[in-house]
Protein backbone atom coordinates (compact mmCIF):
# COMPACT_ATOMS: atom_id res chain seq x y z
CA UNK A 1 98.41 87.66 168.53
CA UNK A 2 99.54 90.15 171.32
CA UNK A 3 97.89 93.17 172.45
CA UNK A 4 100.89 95.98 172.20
CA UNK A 5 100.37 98.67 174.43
CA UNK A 6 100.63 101.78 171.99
CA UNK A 7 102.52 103.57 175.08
CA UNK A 8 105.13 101.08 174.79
CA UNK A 9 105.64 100.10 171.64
CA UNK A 10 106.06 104.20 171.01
CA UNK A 11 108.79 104.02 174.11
CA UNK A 12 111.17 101.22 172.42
CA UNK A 13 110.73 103.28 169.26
CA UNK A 14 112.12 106.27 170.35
CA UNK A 15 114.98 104.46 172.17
CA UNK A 16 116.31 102.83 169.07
CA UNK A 17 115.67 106.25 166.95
CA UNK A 18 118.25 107.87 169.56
CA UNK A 19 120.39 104.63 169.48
CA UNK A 20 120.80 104.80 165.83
CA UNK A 21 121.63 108.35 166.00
CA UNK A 22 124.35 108.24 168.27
CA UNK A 23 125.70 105.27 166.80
CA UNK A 24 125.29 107.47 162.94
CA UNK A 25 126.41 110.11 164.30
CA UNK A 26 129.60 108.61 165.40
CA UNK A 27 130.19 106.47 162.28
CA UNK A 28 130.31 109.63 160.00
CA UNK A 29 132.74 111.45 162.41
CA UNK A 30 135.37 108.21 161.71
CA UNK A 31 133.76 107.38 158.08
CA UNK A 32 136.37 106.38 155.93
CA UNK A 33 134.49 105.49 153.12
CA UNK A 34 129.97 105.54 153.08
CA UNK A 35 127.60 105.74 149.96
CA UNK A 36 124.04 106.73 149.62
CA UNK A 37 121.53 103.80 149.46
CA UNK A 38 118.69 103.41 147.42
CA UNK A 39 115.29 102.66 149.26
CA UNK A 40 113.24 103.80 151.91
CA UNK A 41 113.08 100.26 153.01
CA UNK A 42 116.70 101.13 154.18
CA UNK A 43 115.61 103.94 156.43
CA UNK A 44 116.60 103.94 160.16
CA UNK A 45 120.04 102.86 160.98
CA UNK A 46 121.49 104.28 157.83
CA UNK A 47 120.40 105.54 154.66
CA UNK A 48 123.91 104.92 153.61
CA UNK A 49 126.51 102.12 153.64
CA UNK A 50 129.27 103.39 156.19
CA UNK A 51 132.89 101.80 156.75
CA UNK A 52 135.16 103.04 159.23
CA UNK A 53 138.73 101.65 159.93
CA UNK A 54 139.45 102.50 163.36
CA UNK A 55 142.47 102.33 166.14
CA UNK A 56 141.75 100.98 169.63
CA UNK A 57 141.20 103.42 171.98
CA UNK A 58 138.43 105.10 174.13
CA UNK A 59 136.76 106.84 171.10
CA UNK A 60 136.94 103.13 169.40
CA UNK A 61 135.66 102.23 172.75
CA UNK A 62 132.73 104.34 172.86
CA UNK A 63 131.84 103.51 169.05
CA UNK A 64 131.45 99.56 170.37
CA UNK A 65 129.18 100.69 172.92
CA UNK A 66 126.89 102.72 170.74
CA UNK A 67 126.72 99.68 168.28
CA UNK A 68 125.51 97.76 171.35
CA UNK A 69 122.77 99.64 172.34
CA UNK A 70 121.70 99.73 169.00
CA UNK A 71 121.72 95.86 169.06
CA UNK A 72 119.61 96.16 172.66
CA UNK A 73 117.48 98.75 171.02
CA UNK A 74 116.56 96.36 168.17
CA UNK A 75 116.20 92.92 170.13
CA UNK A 76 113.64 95.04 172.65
CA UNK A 77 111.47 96.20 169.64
CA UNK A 78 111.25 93.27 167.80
CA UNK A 79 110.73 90.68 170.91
CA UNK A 80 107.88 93.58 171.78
CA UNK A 81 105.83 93.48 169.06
CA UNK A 82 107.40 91.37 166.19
CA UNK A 83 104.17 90.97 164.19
CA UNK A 84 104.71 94.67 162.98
CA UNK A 85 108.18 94.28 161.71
CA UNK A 86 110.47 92.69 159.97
CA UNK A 87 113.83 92.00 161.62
CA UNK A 88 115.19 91.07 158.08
CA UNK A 89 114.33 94.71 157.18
CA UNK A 90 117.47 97.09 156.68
CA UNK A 91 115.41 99.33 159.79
CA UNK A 92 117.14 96.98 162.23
CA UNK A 93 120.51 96.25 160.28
CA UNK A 94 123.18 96.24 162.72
CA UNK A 95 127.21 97.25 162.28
CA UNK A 96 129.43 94.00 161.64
CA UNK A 97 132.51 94.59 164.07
CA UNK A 98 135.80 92.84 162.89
CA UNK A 99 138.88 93.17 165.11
CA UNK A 100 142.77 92.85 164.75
CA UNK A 101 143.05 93.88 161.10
CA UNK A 102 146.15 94.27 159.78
CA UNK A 103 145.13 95.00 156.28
CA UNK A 104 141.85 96.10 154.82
CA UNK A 105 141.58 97.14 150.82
CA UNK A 106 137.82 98.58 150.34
CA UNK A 107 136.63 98.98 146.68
CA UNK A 108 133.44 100.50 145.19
CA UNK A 109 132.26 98.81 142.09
CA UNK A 110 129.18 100.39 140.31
CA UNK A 111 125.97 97.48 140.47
CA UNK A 112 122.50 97.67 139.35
CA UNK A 113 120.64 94.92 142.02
CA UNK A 114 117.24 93.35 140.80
CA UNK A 115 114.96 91.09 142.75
CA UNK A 116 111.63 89.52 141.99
CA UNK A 117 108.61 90.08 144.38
CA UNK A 118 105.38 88.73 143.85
CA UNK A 119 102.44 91.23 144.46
CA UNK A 120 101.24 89.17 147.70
CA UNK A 121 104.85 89.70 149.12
CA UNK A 122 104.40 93.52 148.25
CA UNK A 123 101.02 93.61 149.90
CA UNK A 124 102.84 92.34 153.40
CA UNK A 125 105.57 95.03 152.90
CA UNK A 126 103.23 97.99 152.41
CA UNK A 127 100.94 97.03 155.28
CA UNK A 128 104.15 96.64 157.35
CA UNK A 129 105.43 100.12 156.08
CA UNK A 130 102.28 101.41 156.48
CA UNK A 131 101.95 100.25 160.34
CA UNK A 132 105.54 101.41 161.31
CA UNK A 133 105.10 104.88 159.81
CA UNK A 134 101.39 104.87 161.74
CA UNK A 135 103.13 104.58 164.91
CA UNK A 136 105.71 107.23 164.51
CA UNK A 137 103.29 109.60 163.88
CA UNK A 138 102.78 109.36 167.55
CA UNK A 139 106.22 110.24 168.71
CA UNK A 140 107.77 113.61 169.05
CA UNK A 141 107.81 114.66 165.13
CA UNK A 142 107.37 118.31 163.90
CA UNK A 143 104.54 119.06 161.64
CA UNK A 144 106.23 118.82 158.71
CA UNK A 145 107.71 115.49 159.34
CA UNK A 146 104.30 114.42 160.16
CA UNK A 147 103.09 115.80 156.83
CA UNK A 148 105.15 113.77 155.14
CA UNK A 149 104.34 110.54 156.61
CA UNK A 150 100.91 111.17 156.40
CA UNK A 151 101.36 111.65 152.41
CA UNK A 152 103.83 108.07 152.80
CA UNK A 153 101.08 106.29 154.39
CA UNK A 154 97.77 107.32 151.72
CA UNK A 155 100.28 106.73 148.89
CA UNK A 156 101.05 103.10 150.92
CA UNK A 157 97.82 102.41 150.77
CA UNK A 158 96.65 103.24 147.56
CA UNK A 159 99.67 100.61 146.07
CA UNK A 160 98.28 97.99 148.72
CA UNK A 161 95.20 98.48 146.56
CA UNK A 162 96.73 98.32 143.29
CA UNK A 163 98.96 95.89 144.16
CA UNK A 164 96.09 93.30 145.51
CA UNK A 165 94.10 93.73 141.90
CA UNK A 166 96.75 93.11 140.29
CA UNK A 167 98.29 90.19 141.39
CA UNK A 168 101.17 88.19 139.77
CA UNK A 169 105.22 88.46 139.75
CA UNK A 170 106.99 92.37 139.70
CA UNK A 171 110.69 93.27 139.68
CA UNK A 172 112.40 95.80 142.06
CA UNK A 173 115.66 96.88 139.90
CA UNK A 174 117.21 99.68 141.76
CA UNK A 175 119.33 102.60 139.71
CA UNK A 176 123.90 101.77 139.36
CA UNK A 177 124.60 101.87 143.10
CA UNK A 178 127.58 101.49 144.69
CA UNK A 179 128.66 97.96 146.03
CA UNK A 180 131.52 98.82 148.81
CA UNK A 181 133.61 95.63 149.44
CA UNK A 182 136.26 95.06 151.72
CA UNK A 183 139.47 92.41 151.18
CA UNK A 184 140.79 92.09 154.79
CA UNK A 185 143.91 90.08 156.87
CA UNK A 186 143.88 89.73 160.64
CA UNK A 187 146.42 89.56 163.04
CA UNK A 188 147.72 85.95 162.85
CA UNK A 189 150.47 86.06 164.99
CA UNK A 190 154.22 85.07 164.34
CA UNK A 191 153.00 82.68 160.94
CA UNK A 192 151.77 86.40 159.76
CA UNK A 193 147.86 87.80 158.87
CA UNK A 194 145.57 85.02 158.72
CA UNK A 195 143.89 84.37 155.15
CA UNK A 196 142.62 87.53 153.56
CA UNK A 197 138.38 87.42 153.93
CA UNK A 198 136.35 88.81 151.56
CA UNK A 199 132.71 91.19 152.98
CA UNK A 200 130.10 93.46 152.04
CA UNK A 201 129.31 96.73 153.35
CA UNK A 202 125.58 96.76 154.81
CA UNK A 203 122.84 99.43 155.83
CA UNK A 204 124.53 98.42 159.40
CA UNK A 205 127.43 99.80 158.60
CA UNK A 206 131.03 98.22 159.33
CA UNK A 207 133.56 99.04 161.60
CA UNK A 208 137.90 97.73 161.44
CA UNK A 209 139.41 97.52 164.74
CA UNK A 210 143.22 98.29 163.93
CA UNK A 211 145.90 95.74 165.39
CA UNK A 212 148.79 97.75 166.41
CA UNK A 213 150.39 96.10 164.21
CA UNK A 214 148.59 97.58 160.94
CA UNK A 215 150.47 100.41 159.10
CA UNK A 216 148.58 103.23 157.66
CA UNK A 217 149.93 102.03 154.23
CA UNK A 218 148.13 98.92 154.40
CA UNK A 219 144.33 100.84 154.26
CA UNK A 220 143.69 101.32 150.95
CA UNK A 221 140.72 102.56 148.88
CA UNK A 222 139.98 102.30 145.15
CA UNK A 223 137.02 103.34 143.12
CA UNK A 224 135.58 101.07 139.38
CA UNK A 225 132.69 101.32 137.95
CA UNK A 226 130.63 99.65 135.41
CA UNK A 227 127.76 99.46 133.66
CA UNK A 228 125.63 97.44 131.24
CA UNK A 229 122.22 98.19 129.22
CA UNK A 230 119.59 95.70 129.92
CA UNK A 231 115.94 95.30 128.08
CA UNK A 232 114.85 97.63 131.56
CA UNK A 233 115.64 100.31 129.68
CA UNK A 234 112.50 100.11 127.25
CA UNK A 235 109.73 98.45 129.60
CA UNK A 236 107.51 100.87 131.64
CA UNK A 237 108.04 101.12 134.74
CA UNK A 238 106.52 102.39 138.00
CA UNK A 239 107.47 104.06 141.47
CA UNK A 240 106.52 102.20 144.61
CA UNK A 241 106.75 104.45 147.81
CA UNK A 242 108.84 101.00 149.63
CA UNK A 243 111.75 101.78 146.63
CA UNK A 244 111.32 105.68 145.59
CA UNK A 245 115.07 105.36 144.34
CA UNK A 246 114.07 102.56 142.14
CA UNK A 247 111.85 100.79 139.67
CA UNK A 248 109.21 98.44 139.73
CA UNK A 249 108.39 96.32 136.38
CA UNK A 250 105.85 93.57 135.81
CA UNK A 251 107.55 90.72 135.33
CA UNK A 252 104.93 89.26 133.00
CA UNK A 253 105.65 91.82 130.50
CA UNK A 254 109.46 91.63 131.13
CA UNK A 255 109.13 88.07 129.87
CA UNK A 256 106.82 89.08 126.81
CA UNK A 257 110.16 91.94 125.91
CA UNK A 258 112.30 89.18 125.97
CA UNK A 259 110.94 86.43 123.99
CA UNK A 260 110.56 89.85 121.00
CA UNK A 261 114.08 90.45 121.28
CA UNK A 262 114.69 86.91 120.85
CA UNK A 263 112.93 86.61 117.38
């Protein structure tokens, strides 16, 4: 393994804080549509899902640029040091960029997301959490923001403990969020917009280049919702500082719930 120079590793970290905040910064100020996410896992770029349908232009310009240095930012850090992070983590989640649309409709449907994790896979998370949040306590943070990670990283560690006695499968379900999806044409010349393509909205965010040939009628946003009641709603279940907006569940005892209900 590498030494990493603490000096350096601190350096790359506060370029890609400032990165992400110009490039946040700038996404809100064109937002057409951006939700709250769940998770502190999904800190750092965004702690929302942004989309912004933009017209080419030197602001648009600008916007591109600030999405590239976030992608420079993130490539320095993890080709640094990348046995302290996780590049799949939503910390280095990137904008997707599509060009020339001609039509975009953006819906928000109402989703509860579950995933299993097994309590070794936990264990690498919360050491991984726990060295990322050690380092920024070494970069220009007010006391109270120090405070708080300091309370993050004991509470980190005591689940590393708890996590590592008691091994076996867990499920992350996360509280009805909001899935933003986009339906979206390109400019396909004189045969018309290419085939509509169908993408989620990320931590990264996601920008629309207009083509000048995309009327203001043809951006449209609509709003569903549903929701269902699962056997979640009568298991106990925990907080884990990696998901504070959601819950964790044993999975044994999941399994146990269902095979009553079945009777």
């Amino acid at each position: 393994m590498n030494i990493v120079d603490p000096i350096k590793i601190n350096t790359l970290l506060a370029n890609k804080q400032s990165a992400d905040q110009r490039l946040k910064k700038a996404l809100n100020h064109r937002s057409l549509v951006s939700d709250k996410i769940n998770g502190k896992e999904d800190t750092g770029l965004f702690s929302e899902r942004i989309v912004a349908v933009v017209q080419k232009g030197n602001a648009t310009a600008r916007l591109v640029e600030y999405a590239k240095e976030v992608k420079r930012a993130n490539s320095e850090l993890l080709e640094y040091a990348p046995q302290h992070f996780e590049a799949t983590n939503n910390f280095f989640k990137e904008p997707l960029i599509i060009e020339n649309v001609v039509r975009v409709h953006i819906s928000t449907n109402k989703a509860i997301s579950s995933h299993k994790i097994s309590s070794e896979t936990m264990v690498k998370r919360l050491n991984t959490f726990v060295s990322v949040k050690t380092k920024l306590l070494l970069t220009a943070l007010d006391d109270n923001e120090k405070e708080q990670l300091k309370e993050l990283i004991e509470q980190a560690k005591s689940e590393i403990a708890y996590f590592t006695r008691n091994k076996g499968d867990y499920r992350r379900r996360s509280a009805a969020h909001n899935d933003i999806v986009a339906m979206y044409n390109t400019y396909g010349g004189k045969t018309g917009p290419n085939s509509a393509q169908k993408v989620h909205a990320t931590a990264g965010g996601l920008i629309f280049i207009r083509h000048s040939a995309c009327k203001d009628e043809n951006i449209i946003y609509s709003k569903k919702s549903s929701t269902n009641q699962s056997i979640y709603d009568v298991a106990n279940g925990f907080e884990c500082v990696l998901y504070p907006s959601s819950t964790m569940y044993s999975e044994s005892e999941i399994e146990l719930l269902r095979q009553a209900r079945n009777k």
